[in-house]
Protein backbone atom coordinates (compact mmCIF):
# COMPACT_ATOMS: atom_id res chain seq x y z
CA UNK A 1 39.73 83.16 145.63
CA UNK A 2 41.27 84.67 142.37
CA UNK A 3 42.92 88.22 142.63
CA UNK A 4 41.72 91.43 142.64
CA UNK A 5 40.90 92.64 139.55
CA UNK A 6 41.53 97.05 139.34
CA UNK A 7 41.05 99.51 136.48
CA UNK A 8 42.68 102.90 136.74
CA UNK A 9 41.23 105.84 135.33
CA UNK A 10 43.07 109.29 135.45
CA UNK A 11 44.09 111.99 132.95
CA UNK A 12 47.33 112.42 135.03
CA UNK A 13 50.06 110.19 133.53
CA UNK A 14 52.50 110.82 136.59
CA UNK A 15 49.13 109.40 138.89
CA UNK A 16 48.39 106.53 136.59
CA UNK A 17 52.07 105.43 136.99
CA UNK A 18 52.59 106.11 140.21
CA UNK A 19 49.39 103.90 141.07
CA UNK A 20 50.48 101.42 138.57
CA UNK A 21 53.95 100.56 139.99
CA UNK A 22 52.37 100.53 143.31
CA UNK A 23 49.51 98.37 143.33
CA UNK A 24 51.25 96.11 140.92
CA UNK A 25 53.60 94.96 143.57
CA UNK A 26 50.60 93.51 145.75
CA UNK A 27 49.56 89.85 145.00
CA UNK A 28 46.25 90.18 145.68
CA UNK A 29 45.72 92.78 143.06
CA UNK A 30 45.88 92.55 139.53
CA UNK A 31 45.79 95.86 137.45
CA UNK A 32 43.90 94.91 134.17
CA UNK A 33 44.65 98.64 132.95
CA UNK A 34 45.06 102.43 132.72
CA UNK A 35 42.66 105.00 130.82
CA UNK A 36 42.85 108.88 130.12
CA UNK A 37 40.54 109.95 127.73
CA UNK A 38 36.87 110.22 128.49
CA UNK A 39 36.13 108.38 125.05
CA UNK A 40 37.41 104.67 126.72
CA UNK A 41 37.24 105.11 130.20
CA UNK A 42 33.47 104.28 130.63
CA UNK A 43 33.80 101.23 128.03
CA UNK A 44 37.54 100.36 129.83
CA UNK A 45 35.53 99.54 132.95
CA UNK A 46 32.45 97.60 130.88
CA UNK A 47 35.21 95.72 128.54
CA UNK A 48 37.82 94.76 131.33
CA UNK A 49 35.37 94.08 134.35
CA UNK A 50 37.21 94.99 137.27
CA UNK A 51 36.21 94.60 140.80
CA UNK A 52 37.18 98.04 141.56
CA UNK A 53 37.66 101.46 139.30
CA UNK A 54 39.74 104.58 141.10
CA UNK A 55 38.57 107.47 139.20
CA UNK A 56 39.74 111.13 139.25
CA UNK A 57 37.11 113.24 140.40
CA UNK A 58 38.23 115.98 139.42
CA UNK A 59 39.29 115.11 135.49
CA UNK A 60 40.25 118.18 133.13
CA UNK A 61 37.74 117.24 131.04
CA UNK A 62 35.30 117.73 134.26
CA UNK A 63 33.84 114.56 133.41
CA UNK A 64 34.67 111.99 136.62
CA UNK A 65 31.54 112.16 138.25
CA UNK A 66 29.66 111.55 134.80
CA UNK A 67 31.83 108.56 134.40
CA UNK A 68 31.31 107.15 137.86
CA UNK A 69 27.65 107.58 137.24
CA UNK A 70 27.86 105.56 133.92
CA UNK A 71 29.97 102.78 135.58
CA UNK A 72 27.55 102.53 139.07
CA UNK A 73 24.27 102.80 137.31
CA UNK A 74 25.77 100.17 134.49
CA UNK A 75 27.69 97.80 136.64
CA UNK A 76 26.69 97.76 140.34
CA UNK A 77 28.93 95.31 141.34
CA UNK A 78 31.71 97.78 140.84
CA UNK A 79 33.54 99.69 143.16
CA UNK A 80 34.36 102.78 142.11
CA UNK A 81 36.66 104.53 144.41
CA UNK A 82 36.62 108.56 143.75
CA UNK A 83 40.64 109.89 143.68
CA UNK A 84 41.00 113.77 144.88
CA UNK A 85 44.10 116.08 145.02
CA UNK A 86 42.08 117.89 147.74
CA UNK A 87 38.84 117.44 149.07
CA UNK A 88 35.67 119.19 148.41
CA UNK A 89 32.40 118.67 150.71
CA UNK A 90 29.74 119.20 147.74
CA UNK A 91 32.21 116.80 145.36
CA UNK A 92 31.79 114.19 148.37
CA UNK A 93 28.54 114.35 149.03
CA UNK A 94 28.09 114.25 145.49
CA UNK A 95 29.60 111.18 144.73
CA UNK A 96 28.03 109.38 147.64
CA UNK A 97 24.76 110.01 146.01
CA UNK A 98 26.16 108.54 142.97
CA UNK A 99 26.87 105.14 145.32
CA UNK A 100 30.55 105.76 144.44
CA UNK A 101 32.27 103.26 147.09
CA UNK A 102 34.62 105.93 148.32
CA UNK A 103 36.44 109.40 148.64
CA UNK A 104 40.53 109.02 148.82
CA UNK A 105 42.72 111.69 148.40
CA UNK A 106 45.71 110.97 145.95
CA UNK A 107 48.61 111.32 148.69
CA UNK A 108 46.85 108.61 150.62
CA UNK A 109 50.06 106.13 151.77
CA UNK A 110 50.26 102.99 150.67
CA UNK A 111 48.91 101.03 153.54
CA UNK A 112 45.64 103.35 153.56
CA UNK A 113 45.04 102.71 149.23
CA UNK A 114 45.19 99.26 149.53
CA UNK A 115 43.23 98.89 152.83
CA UNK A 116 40.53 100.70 150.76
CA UNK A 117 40.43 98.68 147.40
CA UNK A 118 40.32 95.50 149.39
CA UNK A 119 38.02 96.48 151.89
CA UNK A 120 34.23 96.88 152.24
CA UNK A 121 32.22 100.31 151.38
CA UNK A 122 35.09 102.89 152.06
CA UNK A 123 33.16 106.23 153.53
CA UNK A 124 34.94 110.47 154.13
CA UNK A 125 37.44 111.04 153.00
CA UNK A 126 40.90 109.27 153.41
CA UNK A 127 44.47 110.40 153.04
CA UNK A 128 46.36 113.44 154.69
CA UNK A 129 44.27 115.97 155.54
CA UNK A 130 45.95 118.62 153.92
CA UNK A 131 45.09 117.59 150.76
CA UNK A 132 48.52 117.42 149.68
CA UNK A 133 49.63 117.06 145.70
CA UNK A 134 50.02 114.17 143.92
């Protein structure tokens, strides 16, 4: 079975790094890119076909859950894995209803990230508690 294939979408470029660098040392993963803008990010995840999308939820542009929308109702097959700095009830049970594939907040360790992108349906919210920053 071939690797992984992830996209990573946030307007953060400390997070998108951070992610990068991390999920780039697993073999089993292969990051096919980074977005920002709102303009690419819904054709980034059409045009590079990765198995799984994280997404900031909570964008500056307060478009993430119009994005995750686009990519679910365009591309089923998707993942699209919803990335919080803290968590918000209505913004979960929001993006359940969009079929996003889970809730994970942004300090989430290592272990826990990549336990979620390879995994089945992730469900609530994962990561410390807290909510801690980035």
């Amino acid at each position: 079975m071939g690797r992984m294939r992830v996209l990573i979408i946030d307007d953060h470029e400390r997070v998108r790094s951070a992610l990068l660098g991390k999920l780039r040392r697993d073999r089993e993963l292969e990051v096919m890119g980074t977005a920002a803008s709102t303009d690419g990010d819904f054709e980034a995840a059409l045009m590079f076909g990765p198995d799984v999308v994280l997404l900031d939820g909570k964008r500056n542009d307060g478009n993430g859950m119009e994005i995750c929308r686009k990519i679910v109702l365009a591309r089923p097959g998707i993942r699209v894995l919803i990335l919080t700095s803290y968590p918000d009830e209505r913004e979960k049970a929001e993006i359940q209803a969009l079929g996003a594939a889970g809730y994970l907040l942004k300090d989430l360790d290592l272990q826990g990230l990549l336990q979620q992108i390879k995994g089945p349906r992730a469900s609530g919210v994962h990561g410390n508690p807290t909510g801690g920053d980035r």
